[in-house]
Protein backbone atom coordinates (compact mmCIF):
# COMPACT_ATOMS: atom_id res chain seq x y z
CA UNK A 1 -2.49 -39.29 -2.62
CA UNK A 2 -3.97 -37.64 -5.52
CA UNK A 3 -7.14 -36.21 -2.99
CA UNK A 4 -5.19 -34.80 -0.70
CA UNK A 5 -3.15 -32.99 -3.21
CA UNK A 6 -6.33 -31.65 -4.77
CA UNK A 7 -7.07 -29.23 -1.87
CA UNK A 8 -3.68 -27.50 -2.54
CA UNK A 9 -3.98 -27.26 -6.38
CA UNK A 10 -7.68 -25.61 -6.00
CA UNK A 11 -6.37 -23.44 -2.91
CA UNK A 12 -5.62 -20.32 -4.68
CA UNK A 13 -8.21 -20.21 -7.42
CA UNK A 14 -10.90 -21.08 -4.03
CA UNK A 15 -8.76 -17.91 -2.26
CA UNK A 16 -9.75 -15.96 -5.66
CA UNK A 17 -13.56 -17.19 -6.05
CA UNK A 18 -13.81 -16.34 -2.20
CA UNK A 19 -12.38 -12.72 -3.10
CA UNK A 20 -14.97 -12.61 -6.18
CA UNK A 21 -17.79 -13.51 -4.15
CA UNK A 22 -17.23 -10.18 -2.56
CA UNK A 23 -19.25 -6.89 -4.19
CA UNK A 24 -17.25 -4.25 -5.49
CA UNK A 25 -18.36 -1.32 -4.76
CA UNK A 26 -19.87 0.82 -8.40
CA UNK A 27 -17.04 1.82 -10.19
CA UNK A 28 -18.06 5.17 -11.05
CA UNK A 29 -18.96 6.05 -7.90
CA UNK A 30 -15.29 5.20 -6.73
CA UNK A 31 -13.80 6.70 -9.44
CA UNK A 32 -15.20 9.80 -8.66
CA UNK A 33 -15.03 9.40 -4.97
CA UNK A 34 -11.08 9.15 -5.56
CA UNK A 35 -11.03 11.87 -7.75
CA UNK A 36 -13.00 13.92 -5.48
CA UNK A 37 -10.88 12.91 -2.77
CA UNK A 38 -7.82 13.85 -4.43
CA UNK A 39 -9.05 17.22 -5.77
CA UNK A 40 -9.52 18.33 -1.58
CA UNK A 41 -6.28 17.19 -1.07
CA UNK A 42 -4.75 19.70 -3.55
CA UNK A 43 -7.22 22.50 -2.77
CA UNK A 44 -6.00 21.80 0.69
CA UNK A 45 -2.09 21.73 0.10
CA UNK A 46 -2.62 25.44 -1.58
CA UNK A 47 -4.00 26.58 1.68
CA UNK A 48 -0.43 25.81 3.14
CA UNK A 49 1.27 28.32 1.19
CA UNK A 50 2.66 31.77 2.19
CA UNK A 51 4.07 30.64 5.03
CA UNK A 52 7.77 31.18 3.81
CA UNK A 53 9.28 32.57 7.15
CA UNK A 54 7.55 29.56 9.29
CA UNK A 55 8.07 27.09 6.70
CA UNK A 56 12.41 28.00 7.07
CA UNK A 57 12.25 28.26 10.73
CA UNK A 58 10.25 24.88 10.89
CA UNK A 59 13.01 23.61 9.20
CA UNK A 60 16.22 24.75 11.38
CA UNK A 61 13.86 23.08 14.68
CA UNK A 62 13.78 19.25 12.34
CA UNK A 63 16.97 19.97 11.19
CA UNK A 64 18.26 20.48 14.93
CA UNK A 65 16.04 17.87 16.18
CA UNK A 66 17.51 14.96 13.53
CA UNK A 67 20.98 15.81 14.88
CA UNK A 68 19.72 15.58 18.61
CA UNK A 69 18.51 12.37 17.69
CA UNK A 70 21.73 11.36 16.24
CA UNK A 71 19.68 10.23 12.62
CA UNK A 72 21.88 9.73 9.75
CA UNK A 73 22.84 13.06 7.56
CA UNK A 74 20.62 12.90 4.48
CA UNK A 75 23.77 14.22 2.99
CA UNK A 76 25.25 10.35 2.86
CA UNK A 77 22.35 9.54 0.87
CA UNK A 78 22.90 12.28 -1.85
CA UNK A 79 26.88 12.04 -1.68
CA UNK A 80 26.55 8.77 -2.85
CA UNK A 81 23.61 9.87 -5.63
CA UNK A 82 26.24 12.33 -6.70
CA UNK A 83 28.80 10.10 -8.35
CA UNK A 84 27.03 9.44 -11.41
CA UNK A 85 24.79 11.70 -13.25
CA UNK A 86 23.14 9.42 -14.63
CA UNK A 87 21.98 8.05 -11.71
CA UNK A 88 20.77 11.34 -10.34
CA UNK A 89 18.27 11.66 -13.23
CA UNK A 90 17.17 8.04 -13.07
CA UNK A 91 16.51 8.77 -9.28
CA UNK A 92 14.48 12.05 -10.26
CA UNK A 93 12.73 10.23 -12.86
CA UNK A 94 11.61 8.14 -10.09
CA UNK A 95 10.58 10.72 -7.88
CA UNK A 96 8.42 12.51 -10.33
CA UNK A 97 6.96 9.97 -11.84
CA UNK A 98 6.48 6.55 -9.78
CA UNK A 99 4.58 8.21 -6.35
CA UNK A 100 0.97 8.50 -8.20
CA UNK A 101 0.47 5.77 -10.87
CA UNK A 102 2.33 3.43 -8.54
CA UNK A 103 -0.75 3.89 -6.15
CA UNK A 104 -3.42 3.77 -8.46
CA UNK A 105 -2.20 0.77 -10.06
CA UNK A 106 -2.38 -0.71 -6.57
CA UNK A 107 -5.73 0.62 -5.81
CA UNK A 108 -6.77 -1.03 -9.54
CA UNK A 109 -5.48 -4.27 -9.03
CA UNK A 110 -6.80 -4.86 -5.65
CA UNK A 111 -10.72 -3.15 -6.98
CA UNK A 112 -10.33 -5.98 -9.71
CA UNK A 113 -8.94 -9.08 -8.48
CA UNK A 114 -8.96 -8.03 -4.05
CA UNK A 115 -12.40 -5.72 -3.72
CA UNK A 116 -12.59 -6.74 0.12
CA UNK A 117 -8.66 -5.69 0.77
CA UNK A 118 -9.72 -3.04 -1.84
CA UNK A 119 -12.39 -1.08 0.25
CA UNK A 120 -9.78 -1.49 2.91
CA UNK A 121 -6.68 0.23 1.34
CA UNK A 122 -8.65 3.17 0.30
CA UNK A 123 -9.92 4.25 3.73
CA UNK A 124 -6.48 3.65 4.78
CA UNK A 125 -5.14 6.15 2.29
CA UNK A 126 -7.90 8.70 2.45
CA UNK A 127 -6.82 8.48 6.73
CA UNK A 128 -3.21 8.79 6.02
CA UNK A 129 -3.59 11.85 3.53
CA UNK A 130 -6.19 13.51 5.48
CA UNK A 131 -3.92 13.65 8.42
CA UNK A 132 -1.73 14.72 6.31
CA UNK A 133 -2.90 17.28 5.13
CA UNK A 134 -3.87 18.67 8.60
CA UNK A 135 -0.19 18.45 9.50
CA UNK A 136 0.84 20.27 6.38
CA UNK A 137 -1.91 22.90 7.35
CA UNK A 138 -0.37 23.18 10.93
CA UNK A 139 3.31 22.69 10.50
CA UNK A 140 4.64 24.28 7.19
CA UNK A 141 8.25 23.13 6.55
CA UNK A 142 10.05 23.94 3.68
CA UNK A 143 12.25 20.72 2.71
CA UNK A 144 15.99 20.07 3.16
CA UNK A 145 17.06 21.51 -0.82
CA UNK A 146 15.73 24.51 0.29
CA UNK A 147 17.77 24.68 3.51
CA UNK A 148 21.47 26.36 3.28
CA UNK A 149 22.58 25.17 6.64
CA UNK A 150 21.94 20.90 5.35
CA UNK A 151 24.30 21.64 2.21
CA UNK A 152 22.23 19.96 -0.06
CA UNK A 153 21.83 19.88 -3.39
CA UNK A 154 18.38 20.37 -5.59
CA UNK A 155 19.03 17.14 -7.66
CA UNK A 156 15.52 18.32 -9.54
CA UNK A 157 17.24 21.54 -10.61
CA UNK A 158 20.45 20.75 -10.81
CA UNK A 159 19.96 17.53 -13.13
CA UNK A 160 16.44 17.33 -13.86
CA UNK A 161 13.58 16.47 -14.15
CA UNK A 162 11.69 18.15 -11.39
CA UNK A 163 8.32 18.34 -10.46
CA UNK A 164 8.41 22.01 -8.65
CA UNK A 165 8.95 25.43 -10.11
CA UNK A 166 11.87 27.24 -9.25
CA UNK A 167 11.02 28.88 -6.09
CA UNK A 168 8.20 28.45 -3.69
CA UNK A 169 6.59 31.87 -4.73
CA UNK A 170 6.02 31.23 -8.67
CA UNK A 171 5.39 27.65 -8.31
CA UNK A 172 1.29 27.50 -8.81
CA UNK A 173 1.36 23.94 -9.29
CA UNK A 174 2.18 22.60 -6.18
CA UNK A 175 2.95 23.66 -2.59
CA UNK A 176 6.83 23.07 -1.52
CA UNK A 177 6.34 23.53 2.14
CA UNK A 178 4.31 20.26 2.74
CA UNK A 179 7.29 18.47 3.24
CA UNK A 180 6.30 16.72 6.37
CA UNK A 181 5.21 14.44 6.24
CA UNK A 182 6.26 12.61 3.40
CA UNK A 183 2.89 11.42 1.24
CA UNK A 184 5.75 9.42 -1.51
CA UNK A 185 7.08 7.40 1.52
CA UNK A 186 3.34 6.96 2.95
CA UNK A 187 1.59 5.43 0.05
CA UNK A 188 4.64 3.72 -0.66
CA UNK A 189 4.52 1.89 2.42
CA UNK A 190 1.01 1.31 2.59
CA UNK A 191 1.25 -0.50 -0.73
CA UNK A 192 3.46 -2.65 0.10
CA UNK A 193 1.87 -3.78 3.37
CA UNK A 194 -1.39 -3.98 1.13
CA UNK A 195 0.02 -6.44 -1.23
CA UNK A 196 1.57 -8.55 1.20
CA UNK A 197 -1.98 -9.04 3.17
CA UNK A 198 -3.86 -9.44 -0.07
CA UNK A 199 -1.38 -12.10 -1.43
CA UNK A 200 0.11 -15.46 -0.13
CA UNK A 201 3.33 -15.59 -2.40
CA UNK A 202 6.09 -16.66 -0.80
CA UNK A 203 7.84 -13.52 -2.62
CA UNK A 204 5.39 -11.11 -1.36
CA UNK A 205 7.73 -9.35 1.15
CA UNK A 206 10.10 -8.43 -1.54
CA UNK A 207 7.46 -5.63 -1.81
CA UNK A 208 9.12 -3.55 0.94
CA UNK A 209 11.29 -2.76 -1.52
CA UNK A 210 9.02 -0.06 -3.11
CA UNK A 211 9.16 1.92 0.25
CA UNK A 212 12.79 1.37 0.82
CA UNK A 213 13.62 2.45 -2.79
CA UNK A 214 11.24 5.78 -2.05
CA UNK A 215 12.92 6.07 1.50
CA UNK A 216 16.30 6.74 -0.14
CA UNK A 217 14.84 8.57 -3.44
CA UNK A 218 12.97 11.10 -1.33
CA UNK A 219 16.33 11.61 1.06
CA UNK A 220 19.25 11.42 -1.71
CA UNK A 221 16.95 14.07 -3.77
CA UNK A 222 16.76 16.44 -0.65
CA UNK A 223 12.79 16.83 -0.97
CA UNK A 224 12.74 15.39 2.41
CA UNK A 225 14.10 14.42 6.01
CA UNK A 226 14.23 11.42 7.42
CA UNK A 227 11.67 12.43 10.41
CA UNK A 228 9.16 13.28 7.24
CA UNK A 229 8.62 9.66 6.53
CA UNK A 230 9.08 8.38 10.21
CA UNK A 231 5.81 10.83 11.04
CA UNK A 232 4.07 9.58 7.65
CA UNK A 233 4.81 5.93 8.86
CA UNK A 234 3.34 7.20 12.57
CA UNK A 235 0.27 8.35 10.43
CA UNK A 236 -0.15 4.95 8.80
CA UNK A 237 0.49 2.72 11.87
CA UNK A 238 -2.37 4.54 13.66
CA UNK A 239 -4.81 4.17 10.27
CA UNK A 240 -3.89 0.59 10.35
CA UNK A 241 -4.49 0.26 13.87
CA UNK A 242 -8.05 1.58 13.30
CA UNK A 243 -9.15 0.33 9.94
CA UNK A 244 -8.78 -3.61 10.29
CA UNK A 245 -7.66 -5.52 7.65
CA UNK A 246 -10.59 -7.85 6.44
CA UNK A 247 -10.51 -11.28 6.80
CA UNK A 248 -10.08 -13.63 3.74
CA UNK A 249 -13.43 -14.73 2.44
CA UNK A 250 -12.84 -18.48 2.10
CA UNK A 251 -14.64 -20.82 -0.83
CA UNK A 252 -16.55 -23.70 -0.01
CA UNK A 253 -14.48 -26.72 -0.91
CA UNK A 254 -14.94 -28.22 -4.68
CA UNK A 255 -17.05 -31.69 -3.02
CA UNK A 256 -19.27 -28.69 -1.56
CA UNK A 257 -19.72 -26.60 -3.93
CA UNK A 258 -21.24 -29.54 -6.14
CA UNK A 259 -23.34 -30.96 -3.48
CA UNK A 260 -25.12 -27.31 -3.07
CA UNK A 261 -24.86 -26.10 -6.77
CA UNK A 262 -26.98 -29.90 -6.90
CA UNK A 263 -29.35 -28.84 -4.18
CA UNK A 264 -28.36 -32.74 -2.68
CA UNK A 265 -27.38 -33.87 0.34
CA UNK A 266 -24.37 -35.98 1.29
CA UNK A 267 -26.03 -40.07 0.00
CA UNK A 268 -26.37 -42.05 2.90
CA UNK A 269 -24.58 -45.64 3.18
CA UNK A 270 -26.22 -48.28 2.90
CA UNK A 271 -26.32 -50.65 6.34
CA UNK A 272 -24.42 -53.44 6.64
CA UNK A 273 -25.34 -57.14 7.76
CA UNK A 274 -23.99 -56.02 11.68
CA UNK A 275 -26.31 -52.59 11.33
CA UNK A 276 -26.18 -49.23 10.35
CA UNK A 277 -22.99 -48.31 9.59
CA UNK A 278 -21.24 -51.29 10.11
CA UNK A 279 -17.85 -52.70 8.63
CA UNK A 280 -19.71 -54.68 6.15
CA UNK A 281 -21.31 -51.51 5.11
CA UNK A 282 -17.94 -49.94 3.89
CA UNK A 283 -17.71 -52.92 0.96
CA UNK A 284 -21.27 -51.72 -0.51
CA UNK A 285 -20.97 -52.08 -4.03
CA UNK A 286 -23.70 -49.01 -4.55
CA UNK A 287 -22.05 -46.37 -1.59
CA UNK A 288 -20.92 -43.49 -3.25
CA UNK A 289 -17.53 -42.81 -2.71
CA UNK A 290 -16.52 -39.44 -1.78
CA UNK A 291 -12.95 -38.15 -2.80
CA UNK A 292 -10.61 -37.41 0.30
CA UNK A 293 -13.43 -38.30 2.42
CA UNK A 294 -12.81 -38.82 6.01
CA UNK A 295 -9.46 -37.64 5.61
C-alpha cells in the first residue's frame, strides 16, 4: 500500500522538477523584450488617433450591428452598476488598475515556477496585441460612453477614478478610440486559460472568473461593447490555435532518478535451484528488493 501511494505524494513536486528542468530564457533579455514590446504597442495606439469622425461613425455600424444580432444592451450591465455608488468606484478601481499588473504577475509566476508554459503565454500575448493593434490601426471606434445614441453613462467621470482624460483630443496619455477590440478582456482570458494548462488543481477553472469579472467591468463601465471582447476572444482562439501549448516535461520516477544519479543499473536476481529466474529465486535472501516493483 504504502508504494503505490508514493507515486501520488511525489507527483506534483516530479510535475515541478520536470518544469525546472526546463531553461528559462535570460531574464534581462525578457524583461526588456517585454518592455520593448509594450513600448510599440503604445507608440502604435497613438498612431490611431485623429480619427474622431470615423471613430463615431464606426460606432453607430457596432452599435447597429449588436442590435441586429439581438446581443444584450450593455445598458443592463451598467443599470445594475448604478444602484450603489460605491460599487461603481470599486468597479472603476478595477478597471484602472487590475488589466496590467494582473498580467505581469501571470507572466512572473509562470517565468519562475512554469518557464515552458512561460515562453508559451508570451508569444500568445505579443500575437493577440499585435493583432490588435492592427485592428485598432484599421478600425478606429470610439467606445459606447462616448456614444449619445447607447445612453450610457462615463462611470470613470462620473464617479471616478478614470484612466482617460476628459475628451479624446486633450487626452495625451492614451488613445480612446482603440476600443475594439478589448485588450482588458483579452489578457484576461488568456490568463486564465494559461493557469488552468499550467496547473492540475482541481480549483483551477475557478480562474474564468478573472475574464468574466473583466467581461462585465469593461461593459457596466461603458469603455466597451460586447462585440469588443467577442473579436479579442476571435484574436486569441486563432493565437492559440497556432502557438501550441507545450507538453508537460515529466520527471523520471524517484527509483530512477537514484539508479542514474548512482550511475547503476537495475541488480540482477540471483537464479534459483529451477534456473534463472525461477520461483525459488524470488525467496533470495541477498535480491534487492525494489519498492512498488512490478506493480
Amino acid at each position: 500500500m504504502e508504494s503505490r501511494s508514493e507515486p501520488a505524494r511525489e507527483s506534483e513536486s516530479e510535475r515541478e522538477e520536470g518544469e525546472a528542468a526546463i531553461r528559462r530564457p535570460p531574464l534581462v533579455r525578457e524583461l526588456l523584450l517585454v518592455a520593448g514590446l509594450f513600448l510599440v504597442y503604445k507608440l502604435g495606439r497613438q498612431l490611431a488617433t485623429g480619427h474622431t469622425g470615423e471613430a463615431f461613425d464606426n460606432a453607430h455600424r457596432v452599435w447597429d450591428l449588436e442590435r441586429f444580432l439581438r446581443l444584450p444592451g450593455e445598458g443592463d450591465v451598467q443599470s445594475a452598476l448604478l444602484h450603489s455608488d460605491t460599487l461603481v468606484h470599486v468597479v472603476n478601481t478595477y478597471y484602472a488598475t487590475v488589466h496590467f499588473p494582473a498580467t505581469a504577475a501571470f507572466l512572473i509566476w509562470l517565468y519562475l515556477r512554469r518557464p515552458g508554459h512561460y515562453v508559451w503565454a508570451r508569444r500568445v500575448l505579443a500575437a493577440v496585441t499585435a493583432a490588435a493593434l492592427v485592428v485598432h490601426l484599421t478600425f478606429p471606434l470610439a467606445p459606447p460612453r462616448m456614444l449619445a445614441a447607447t445612453g450610457l453613462v462615463d462611470t470613470g467621470q462620473a464617479y471616478g477614478p478614470t484612466v482617460y482624460g476628459a475628451s479624446p483630443e486633450t487626452d495625451s496619455l492614451s488613445n480612446q478610440f482603440a476600443a475594439m477590440p478589448s485588450l482588458h478582456f483579452g489578457w484576461a482570458l488568456m490568463v486564465a486559460i494559461g493557469l488552468i494548462a499550467a496547473t492540475r488543481s482541481r480549483w483551477r477553472w475557478l480562474w474564468l472568473l478573472h475574464p468574466l469579472v473583466t467581461l462585465l467591468v469593461i461593459v457596466g463601465t461603458a469603455n466597451h461593447y460586447w462585440l469588443d471582447a467577442i473579436v479579442a476572444a476571435a484574436l486569441l482562439g486563432i493565437a492559440l490555435a497556432v502557438i501550441r501549448v507545450p507538453r508537460r516535461t515529466a520527471a523520471p520516477t524517484a527509483p530512477a532518478r537514484e539508479r542514474v544519479g548512482a550511475g547503476s543499473s537495475v541488480p540482477e536476481r540471483p537464479d534459483g535451484p529451477d534456473g534463472p529466474g525461477a520461483p525459488g529465486a524470488q525467496d533470495a535472501p541477498d535480491a534487492p528488493e525494489l519498492v512498488g516493483a512490478g506493480r
